[in-house]
C-alpha atoms as a PDB file:
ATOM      1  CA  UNK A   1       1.719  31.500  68.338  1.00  0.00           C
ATOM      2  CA  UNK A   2       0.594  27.958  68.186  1.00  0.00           C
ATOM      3  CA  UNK A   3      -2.182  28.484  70.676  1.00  0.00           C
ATOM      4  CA  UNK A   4      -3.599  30.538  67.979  1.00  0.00           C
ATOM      5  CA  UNK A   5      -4.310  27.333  65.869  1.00  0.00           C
ATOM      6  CA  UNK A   6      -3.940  24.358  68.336  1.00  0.00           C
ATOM      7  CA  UNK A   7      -5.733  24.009  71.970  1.00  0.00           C
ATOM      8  CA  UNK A   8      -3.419  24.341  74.968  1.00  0.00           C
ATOM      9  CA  UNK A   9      -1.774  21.891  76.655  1.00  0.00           C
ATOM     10  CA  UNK A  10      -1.762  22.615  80.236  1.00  0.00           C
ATOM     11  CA  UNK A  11       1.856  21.128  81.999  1.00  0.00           C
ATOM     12  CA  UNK A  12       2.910  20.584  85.596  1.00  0.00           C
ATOM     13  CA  UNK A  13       5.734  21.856  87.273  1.00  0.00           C
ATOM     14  CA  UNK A  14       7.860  19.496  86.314  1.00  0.00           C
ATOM     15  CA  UNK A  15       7.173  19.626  82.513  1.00  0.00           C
ATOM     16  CA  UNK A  16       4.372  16.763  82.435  1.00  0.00           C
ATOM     17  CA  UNK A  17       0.906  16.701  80.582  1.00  0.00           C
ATOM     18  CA  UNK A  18      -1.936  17.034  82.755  1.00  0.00           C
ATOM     19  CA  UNK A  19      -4.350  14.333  81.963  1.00  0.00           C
ATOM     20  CA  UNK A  20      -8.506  14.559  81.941  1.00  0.00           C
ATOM     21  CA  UNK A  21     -10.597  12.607  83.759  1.00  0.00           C
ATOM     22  CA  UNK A  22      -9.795   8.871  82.499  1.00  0.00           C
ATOM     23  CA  UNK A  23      -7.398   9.555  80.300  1.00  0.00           C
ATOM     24  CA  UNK A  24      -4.694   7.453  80.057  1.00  0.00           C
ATOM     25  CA  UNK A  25      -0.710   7.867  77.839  1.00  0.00           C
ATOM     26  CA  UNK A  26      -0.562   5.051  75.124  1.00  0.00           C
ATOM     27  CA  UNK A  27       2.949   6.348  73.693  1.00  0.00           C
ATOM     28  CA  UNK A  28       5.605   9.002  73.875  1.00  0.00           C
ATOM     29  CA  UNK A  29       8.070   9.700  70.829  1.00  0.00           C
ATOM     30  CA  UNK A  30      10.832  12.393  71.393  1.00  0.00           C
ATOM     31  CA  UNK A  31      11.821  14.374  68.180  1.00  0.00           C
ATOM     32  CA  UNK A  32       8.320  15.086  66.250  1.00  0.00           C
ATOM     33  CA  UNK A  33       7.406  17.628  63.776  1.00  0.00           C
ATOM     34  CA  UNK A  34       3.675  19.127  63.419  1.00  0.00           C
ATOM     35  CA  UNK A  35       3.225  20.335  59.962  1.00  0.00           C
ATOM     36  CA  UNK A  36      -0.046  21.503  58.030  1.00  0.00           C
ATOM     37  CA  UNK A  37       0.379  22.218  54.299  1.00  0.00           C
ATOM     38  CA  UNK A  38      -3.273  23.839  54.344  1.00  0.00           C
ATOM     39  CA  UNK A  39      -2.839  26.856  56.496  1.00  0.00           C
ATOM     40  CA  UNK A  40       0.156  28.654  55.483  1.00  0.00           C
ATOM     41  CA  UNK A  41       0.087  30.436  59.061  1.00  0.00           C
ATOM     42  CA  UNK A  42       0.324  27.248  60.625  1.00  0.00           C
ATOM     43  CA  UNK A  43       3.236  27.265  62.966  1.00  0.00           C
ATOM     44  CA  UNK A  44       6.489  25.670  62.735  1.00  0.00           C
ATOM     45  CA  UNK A  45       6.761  23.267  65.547  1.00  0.00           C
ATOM     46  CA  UNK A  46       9.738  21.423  65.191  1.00  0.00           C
ATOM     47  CA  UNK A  47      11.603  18.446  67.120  1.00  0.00           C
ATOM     48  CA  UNK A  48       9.122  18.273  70.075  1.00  0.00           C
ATOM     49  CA  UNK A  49       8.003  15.421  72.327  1.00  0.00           C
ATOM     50  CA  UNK A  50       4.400  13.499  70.933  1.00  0.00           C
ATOM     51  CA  UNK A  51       2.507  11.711  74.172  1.00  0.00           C
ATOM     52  CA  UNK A  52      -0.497   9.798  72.727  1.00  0.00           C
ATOM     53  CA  UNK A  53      -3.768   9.191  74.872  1.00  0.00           C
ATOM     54  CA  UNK A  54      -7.014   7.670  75.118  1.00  0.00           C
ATOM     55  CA  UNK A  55      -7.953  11.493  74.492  1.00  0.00           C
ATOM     56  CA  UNK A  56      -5.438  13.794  72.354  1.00  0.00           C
ATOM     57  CA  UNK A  57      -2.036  13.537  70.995  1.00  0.00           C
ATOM     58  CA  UNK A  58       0.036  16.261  72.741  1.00  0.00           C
ATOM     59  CA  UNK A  59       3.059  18.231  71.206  1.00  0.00           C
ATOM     60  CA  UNK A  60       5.375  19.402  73.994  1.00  0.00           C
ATOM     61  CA  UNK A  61       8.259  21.540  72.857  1.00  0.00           C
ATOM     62  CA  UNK A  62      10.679  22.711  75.825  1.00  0.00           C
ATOM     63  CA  UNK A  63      13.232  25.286  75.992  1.00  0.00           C
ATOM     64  CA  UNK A  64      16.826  24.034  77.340  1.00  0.00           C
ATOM     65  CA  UNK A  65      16.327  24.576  80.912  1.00  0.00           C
ATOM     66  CA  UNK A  66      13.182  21.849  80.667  1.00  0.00           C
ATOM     67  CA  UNK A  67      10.700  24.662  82.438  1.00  0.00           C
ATOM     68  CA  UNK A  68       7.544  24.019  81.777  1.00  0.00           C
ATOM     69  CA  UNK A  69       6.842  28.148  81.951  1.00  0.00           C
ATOM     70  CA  UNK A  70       9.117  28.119  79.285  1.00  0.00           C
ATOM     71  CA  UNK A  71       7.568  25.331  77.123  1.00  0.00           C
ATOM     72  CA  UNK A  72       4.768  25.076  74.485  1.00  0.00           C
ATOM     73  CA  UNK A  73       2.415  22.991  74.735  1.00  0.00           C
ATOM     74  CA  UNK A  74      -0.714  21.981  72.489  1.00  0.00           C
ATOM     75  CA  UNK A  75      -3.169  19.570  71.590  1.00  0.00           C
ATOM     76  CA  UNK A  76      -5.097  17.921  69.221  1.00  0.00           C
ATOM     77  CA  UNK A  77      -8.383  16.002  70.487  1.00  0.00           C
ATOM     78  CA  UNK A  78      -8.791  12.460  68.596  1.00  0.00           C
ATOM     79  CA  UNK A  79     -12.463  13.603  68.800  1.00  0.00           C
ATOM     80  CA  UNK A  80     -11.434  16.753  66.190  1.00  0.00           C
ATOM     81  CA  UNK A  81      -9.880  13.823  63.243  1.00  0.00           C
ATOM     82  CA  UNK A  82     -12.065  13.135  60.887  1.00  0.00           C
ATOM     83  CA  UNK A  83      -9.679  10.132  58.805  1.00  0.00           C
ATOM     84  CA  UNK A  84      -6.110   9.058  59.662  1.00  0.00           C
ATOM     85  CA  UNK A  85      -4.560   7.669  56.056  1.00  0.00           C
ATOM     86  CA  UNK A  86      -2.585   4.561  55.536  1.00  0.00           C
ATOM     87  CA  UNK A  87       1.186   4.536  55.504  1.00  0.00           C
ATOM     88  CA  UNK A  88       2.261   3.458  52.547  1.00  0.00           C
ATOM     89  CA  UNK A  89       5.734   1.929  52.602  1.00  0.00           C
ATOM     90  CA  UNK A  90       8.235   2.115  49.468  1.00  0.00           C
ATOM     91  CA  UNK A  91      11.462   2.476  48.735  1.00  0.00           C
ATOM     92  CA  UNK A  92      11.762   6.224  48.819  1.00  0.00           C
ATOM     93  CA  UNK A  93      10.122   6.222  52.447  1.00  0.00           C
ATOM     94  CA  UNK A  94      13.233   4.198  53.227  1.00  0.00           C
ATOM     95  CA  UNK A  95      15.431   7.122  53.233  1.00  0.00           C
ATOM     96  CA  UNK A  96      13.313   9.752  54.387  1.00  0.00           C
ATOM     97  CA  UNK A  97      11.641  10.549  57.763  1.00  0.00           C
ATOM     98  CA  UNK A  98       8.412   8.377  58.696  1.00  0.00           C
ATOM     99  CA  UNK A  99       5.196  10.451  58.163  1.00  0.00           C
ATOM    100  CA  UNK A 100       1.592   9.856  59.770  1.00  0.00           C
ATOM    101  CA  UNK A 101      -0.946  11.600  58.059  1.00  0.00           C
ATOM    102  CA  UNK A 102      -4.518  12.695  59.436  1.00  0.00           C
ATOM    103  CA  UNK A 103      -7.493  15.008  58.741  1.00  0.00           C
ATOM    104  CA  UNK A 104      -9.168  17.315  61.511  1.00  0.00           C
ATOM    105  CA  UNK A 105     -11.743  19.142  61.506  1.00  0.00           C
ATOM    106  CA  UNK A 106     -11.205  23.320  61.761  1.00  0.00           C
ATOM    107  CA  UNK A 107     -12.579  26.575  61.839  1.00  0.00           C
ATOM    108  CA  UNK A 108     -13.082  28.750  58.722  1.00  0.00           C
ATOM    109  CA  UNK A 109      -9.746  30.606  59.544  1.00  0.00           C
ATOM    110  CA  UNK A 110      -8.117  27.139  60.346  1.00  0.00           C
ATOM    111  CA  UNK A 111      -7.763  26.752  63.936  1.00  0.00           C
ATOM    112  CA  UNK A 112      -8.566  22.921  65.149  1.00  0.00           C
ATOM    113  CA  UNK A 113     -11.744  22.700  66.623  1.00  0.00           C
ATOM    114  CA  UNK A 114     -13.970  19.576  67.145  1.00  0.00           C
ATOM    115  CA  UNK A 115     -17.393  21.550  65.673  1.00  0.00           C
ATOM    116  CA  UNK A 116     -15.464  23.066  62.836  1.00  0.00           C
ATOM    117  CA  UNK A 117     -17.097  22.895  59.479  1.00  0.00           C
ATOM    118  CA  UNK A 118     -14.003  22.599  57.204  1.00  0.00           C
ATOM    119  CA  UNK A 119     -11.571  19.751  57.303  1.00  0.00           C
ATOM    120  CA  UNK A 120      -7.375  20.120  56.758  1.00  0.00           C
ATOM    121  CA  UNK A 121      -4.468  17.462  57.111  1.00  0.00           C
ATOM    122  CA  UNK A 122      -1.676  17.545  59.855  1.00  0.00           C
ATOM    123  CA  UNK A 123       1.209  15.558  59.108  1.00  0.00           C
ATOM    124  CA  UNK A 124       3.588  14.049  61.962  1.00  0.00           C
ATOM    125  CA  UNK A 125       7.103  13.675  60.933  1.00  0.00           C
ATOM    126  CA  UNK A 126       8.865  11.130  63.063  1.00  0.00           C
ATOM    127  CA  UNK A 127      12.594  11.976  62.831  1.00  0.00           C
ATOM    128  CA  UNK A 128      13.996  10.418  66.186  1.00  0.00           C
ATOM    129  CA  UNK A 129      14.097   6.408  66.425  1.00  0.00           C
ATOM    130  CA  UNK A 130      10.941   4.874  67.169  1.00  0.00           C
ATOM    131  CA  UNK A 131       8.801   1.703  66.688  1.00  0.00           C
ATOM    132  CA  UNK A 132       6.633   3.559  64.085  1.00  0.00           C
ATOM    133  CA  UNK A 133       4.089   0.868  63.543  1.00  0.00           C
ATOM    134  CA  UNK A 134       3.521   0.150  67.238  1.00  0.00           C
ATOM    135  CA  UNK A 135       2.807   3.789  67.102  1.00  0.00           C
ATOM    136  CA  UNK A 136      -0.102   3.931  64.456  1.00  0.00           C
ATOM    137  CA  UNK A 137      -1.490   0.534  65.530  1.00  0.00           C
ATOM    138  CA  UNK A 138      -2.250   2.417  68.935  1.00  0.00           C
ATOM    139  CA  UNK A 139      -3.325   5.484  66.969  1.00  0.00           C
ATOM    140  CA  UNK A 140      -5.669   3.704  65.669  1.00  0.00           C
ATOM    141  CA  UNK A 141      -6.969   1.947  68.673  1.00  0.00           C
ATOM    142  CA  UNK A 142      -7.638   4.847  70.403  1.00  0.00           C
ATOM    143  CA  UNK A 143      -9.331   6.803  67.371  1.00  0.00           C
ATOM    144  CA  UNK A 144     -11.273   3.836  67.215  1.00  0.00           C
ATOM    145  CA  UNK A 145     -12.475   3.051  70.695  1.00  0.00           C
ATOM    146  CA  UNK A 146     -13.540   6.826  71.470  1.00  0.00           C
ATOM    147  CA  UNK A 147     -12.834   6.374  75.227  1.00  0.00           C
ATOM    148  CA  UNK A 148     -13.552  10.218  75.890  1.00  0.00           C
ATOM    149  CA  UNK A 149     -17.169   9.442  75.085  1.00  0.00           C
ATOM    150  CA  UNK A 150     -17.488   7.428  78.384  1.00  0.00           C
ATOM    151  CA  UNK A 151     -14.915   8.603  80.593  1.00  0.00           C
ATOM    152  CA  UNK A 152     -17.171  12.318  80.286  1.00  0.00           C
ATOM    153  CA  UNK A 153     -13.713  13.760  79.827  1.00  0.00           C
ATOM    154  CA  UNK A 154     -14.306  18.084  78.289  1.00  0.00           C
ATOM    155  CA  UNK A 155     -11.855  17.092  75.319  1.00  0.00           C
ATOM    156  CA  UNK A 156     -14.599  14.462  73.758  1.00  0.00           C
ATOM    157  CA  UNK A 157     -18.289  15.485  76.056  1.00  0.00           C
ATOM    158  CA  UNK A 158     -19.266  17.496  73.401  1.00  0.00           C
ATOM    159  CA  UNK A 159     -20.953  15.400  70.014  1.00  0.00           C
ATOM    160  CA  UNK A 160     -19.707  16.678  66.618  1.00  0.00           C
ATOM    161  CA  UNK A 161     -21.732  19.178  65.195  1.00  0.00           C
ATOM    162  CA  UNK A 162     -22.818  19.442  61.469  1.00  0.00           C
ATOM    163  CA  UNK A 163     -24.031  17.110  58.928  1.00  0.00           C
ATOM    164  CA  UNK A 164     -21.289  14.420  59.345  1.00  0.00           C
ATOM    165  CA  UNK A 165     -22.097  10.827  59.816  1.00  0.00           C
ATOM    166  CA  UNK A 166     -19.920   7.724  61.667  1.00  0.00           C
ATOM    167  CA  UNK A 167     -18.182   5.116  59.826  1.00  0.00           C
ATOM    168  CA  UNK A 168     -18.414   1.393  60.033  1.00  0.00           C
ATOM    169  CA  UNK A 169     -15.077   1.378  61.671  1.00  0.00           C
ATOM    170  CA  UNK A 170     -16.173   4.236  64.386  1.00  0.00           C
ATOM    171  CA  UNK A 171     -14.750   7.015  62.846  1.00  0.00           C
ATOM    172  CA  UNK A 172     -16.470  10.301  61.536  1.00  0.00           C
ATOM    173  CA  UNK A 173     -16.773  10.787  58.225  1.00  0.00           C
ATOM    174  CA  UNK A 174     -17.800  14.120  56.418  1.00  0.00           C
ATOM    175  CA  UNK A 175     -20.585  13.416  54.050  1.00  0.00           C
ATOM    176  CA  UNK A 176     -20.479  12.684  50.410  1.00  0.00           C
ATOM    177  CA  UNK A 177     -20.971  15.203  47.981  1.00  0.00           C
ATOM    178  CA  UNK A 178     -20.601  14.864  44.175  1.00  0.00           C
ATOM    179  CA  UNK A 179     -18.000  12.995  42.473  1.00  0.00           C
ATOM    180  CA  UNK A 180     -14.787  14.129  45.004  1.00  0.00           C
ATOM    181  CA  UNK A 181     -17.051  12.746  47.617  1.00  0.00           C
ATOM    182  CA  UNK A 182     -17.738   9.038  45.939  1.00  0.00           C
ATOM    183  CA  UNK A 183     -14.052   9.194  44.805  1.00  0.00           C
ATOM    184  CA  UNK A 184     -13.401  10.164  48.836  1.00  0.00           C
ATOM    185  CA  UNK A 185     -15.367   7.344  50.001  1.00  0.00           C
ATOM    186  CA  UNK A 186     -14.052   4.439  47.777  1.00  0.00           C
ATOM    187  CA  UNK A 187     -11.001   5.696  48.502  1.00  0.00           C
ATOM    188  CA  UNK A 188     -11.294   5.280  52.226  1.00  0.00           C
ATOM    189  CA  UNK A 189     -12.913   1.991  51.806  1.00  0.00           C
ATOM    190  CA  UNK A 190      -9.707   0.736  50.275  1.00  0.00           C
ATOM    191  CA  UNK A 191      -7.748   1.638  52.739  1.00  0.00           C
ATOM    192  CA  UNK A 192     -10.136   0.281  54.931  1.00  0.00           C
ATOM    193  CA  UNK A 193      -9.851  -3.440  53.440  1.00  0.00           C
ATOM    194  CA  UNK A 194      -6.274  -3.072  53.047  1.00  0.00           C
ATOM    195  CA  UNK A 195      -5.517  -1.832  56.554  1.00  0.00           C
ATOM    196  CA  UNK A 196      -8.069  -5.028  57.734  1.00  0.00           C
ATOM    197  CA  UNK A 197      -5.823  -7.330  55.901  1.00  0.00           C
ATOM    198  CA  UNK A 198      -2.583  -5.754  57.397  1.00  0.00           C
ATOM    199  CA  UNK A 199      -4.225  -6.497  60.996  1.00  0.00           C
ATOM    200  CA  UNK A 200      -5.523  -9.852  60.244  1.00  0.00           C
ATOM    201  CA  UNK A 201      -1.744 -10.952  59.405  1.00  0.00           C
ATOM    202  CA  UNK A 202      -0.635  -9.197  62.389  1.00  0.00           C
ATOM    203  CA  UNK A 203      -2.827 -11.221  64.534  1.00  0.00           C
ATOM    204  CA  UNK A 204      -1.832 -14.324  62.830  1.00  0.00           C
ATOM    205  CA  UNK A 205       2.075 -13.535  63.242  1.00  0.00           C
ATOM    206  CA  UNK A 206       1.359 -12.260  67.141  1.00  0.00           C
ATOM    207  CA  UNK A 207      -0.590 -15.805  67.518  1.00  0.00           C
ATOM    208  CA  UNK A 208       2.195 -17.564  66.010  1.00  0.00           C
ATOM    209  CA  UNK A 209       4.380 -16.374  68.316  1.00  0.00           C
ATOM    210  CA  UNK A 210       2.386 -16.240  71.710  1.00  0.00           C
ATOM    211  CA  UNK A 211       2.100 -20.220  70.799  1.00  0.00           C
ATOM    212  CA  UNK A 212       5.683 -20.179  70.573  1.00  0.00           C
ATOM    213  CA  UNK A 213       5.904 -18.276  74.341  1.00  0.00           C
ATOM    214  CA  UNK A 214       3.925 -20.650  75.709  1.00  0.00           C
ATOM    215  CA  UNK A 215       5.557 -23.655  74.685  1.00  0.00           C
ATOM    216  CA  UNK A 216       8.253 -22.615  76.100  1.00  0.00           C
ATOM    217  CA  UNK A 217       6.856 -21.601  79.003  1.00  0.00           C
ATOM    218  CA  UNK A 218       5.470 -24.912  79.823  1.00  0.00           C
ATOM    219  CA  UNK A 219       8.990 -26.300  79.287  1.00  0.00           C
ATOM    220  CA  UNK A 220      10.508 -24.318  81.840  1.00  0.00           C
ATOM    221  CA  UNK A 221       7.745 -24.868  84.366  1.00  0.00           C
ATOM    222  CA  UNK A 222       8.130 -28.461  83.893  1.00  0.00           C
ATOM    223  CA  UNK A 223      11.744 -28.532  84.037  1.00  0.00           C
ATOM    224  CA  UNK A 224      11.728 -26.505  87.217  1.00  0.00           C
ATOM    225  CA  UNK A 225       8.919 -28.797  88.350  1.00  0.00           C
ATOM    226  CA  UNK A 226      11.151 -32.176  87.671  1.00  0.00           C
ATOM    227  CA  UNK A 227      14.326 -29.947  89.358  1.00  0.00           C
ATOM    228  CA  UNK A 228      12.215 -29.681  92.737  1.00  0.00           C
ATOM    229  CA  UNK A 229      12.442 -25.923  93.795  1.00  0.00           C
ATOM    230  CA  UNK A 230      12.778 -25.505  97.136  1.00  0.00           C
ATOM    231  CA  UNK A 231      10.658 -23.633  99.577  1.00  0.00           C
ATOM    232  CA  UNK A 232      13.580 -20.692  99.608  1.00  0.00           C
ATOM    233  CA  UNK A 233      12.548 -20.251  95.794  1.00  0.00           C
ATOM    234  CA  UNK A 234       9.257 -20.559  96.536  1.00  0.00           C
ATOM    235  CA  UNK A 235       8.958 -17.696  99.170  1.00  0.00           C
ATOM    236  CA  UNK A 236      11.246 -15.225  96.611  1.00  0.00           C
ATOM    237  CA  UNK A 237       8.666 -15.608  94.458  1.00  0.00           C
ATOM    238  CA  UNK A 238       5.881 -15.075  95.935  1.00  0.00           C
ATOM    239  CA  UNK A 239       7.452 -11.786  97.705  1.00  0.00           C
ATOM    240  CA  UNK A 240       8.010 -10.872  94.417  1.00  0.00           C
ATOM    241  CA  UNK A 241       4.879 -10.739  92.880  1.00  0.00           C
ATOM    242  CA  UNK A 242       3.126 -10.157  95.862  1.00  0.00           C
ATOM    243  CA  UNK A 243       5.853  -6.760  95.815  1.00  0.00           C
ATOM    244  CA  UNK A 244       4.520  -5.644  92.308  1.00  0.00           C
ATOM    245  CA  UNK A 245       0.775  -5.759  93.719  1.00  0.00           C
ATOM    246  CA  UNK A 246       1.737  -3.396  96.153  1.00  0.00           C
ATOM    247  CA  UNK A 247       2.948  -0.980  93.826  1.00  0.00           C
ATOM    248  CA  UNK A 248       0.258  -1.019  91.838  1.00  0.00           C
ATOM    249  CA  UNK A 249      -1.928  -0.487  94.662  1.00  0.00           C
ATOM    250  CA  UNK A 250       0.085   2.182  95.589  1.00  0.00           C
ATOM    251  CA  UNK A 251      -0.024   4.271  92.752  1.00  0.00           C
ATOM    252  CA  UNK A 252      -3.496   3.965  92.219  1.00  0.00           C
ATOM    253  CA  UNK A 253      -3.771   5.104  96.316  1.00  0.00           C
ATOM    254  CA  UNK A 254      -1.734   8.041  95.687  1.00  0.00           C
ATOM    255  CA  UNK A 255      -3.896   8.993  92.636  1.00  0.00           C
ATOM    256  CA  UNK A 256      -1.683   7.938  89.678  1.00  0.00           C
ATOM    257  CA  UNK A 257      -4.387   6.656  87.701  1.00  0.00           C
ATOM    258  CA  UNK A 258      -1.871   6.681  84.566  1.00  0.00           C
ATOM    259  CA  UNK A 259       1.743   5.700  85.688  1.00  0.00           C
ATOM    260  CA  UNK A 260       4.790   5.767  82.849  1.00  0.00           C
ATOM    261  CA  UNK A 261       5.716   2.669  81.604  1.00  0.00           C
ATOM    262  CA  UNK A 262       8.800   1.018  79.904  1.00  0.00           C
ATOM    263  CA  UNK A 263       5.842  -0.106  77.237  1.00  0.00           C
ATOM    264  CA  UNK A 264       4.540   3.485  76.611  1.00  0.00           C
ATOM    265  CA  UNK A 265       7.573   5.651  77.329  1.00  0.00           C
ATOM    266  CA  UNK A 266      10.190   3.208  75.232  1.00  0.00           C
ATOM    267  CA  UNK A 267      13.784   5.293  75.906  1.00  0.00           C
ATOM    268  CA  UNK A 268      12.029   7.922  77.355  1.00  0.00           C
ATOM    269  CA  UNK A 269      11.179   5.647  80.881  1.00  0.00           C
ATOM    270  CA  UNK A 270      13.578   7.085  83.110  1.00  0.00           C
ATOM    271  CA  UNK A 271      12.843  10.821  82.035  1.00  0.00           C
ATOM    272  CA  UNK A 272       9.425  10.521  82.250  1.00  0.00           C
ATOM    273  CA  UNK A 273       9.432   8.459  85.838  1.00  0.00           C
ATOM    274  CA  UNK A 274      11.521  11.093  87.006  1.00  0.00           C
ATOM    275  CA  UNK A 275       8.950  13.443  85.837  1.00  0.00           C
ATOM    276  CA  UNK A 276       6.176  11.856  87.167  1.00  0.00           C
ATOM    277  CA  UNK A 277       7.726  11.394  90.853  1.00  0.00           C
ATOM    278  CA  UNK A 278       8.484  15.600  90.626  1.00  0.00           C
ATOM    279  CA  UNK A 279       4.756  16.118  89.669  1.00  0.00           C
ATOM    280  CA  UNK A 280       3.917  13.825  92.522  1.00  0.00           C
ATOM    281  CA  UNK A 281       6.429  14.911  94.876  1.00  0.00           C
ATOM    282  CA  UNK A 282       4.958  18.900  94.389  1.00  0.00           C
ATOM    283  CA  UNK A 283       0.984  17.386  95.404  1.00  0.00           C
ATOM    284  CA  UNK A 284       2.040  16.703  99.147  1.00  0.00           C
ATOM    285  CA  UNK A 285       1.477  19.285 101.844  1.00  0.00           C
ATOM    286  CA  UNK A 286       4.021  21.573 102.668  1.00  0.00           C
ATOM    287  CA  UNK A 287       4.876  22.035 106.214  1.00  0.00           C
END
């Protein structure tokens, strides 16, 4: 069983991940393997949904009739990974699956656990169409900024146990020891420099065009400012945004600290939304 080697997930009614205390979904990605070459008992969890949070990346696998009492669930708490390794792009990746690599720490008999003392890699294999390095870039955020630390959440409360020691780059290391550790460290620091440079160009290119946005921005709002609106316009406009404060009042009064977006859930927005309203729909009183 895969809760035998991966915490629980635990679902609502209508099939959606039930999130901890400030957690909130980054991304969702529909057709995802879970693979570990390092525990040959590991189960085989094949073409399942992957929901990435401030907290965990979740694996949801459901049966045909979409019941969550049917589904499996399970976790992995970004507090438990130890290293997440560098794509590497060539041209045999072109014609095979995208794969995201990452260590986490684990028990002795090789069950993920956040105070484990022996480390093993997971592998994600992303075989449905996504934007894979939107995906890692907010992998990496999140890894990074260790929200469950002050959002008191039970999946990150709990410090790391053991001898291991935090990065420059606000990850946890395990410590060096003899030459595989030194060879282990300048490793990682070369992925390190070469994943800085690959997000300093990124910047540059998002700059680039966010200048280009604006300029023509400014165009528009000065040729609708030389075209005169009229008040009519006016008025639609401001009912309009003043209509998408609302709703985001509203969600946040009704306790959706987290709602799905077009952003996080990509071609999975409608599904999910629907989703969402059932989980929401099943909180109100029954009379």
């Amino acid at each position: 069983m895969a809760g035998e080697w991966l915490p629980p997930a635990q679902l609502t009614g209508s099939g959606r991940p039930v999130l901890h205390h400030g957690e909130i979904e980054s991304s969702l990605i529909s057709n995802v393997d879970l693979e570990c070459e390092d525990n040959a008992s590991f189960p085989l969890l094949k073409s399942g949904l992957l929901i990435l949070t401030t907290h965990r990346l979740i694996w949801i696998q459901e049966s045909a009739s979409n019941s969550s009492a049917s589904a499996i669930a399970v976790s992995i708490p970004l507090v438990a990974i130890t290293h997440i390794y560098s794509t590497k792009k060539s041209i045999k990746s072109m014609f095979s699956s995208p794969r995201i690599r990452f260590a986490v720490l684990a028990s002795p008999e090789g069950r993920v656990d956040e105070k484990g003392s022996r480390t093993m890699v997971i592998t994600l294999v992303m075989r449905g169409k996504a934007d894979i390095d939107t995906f890692v870039s907010r992998f990496w955020d999140n890894w990074r900024a260790r929200s469950w630390e002050t959002s008191g959440s039970d999946s990150g409360s709990t410090a790391l146990g053991g001898s291991s020691w935090e990065g420059p780059s606000g990850g946890v290391r395990m410590p060096v020891v003899g030459v595989a550790g030194i060879l282990r460290k300048e490793q990682e620091m070369w992925e390190s420099t070469d994943k800085s440079l690959q997000e300093a160009f990124q910047d540059l290119n998002a700059l680039m065009s966010k200048a280009k946005e604006m300029v023509m921005l400014a165009e528009k709002m000065r040729q609708k400012l030389l075209s005169g609106p009229s008040n009519q316009t006016n008025s639609t406009n401001d009912e309009e945004m003043g209509s998408k404060q609302e709703m985001q009042d509203w969600l946040l009064s009704v306790g959706i600290a987290s709602p799905v977006t077009k952003e996080s859930a990509g071609a999975l927005y409608h599904q999910q939304l629907s989703r969402q309203k059932c989980s929401l729909l099943s909180m109100l009183p029954k009379h």
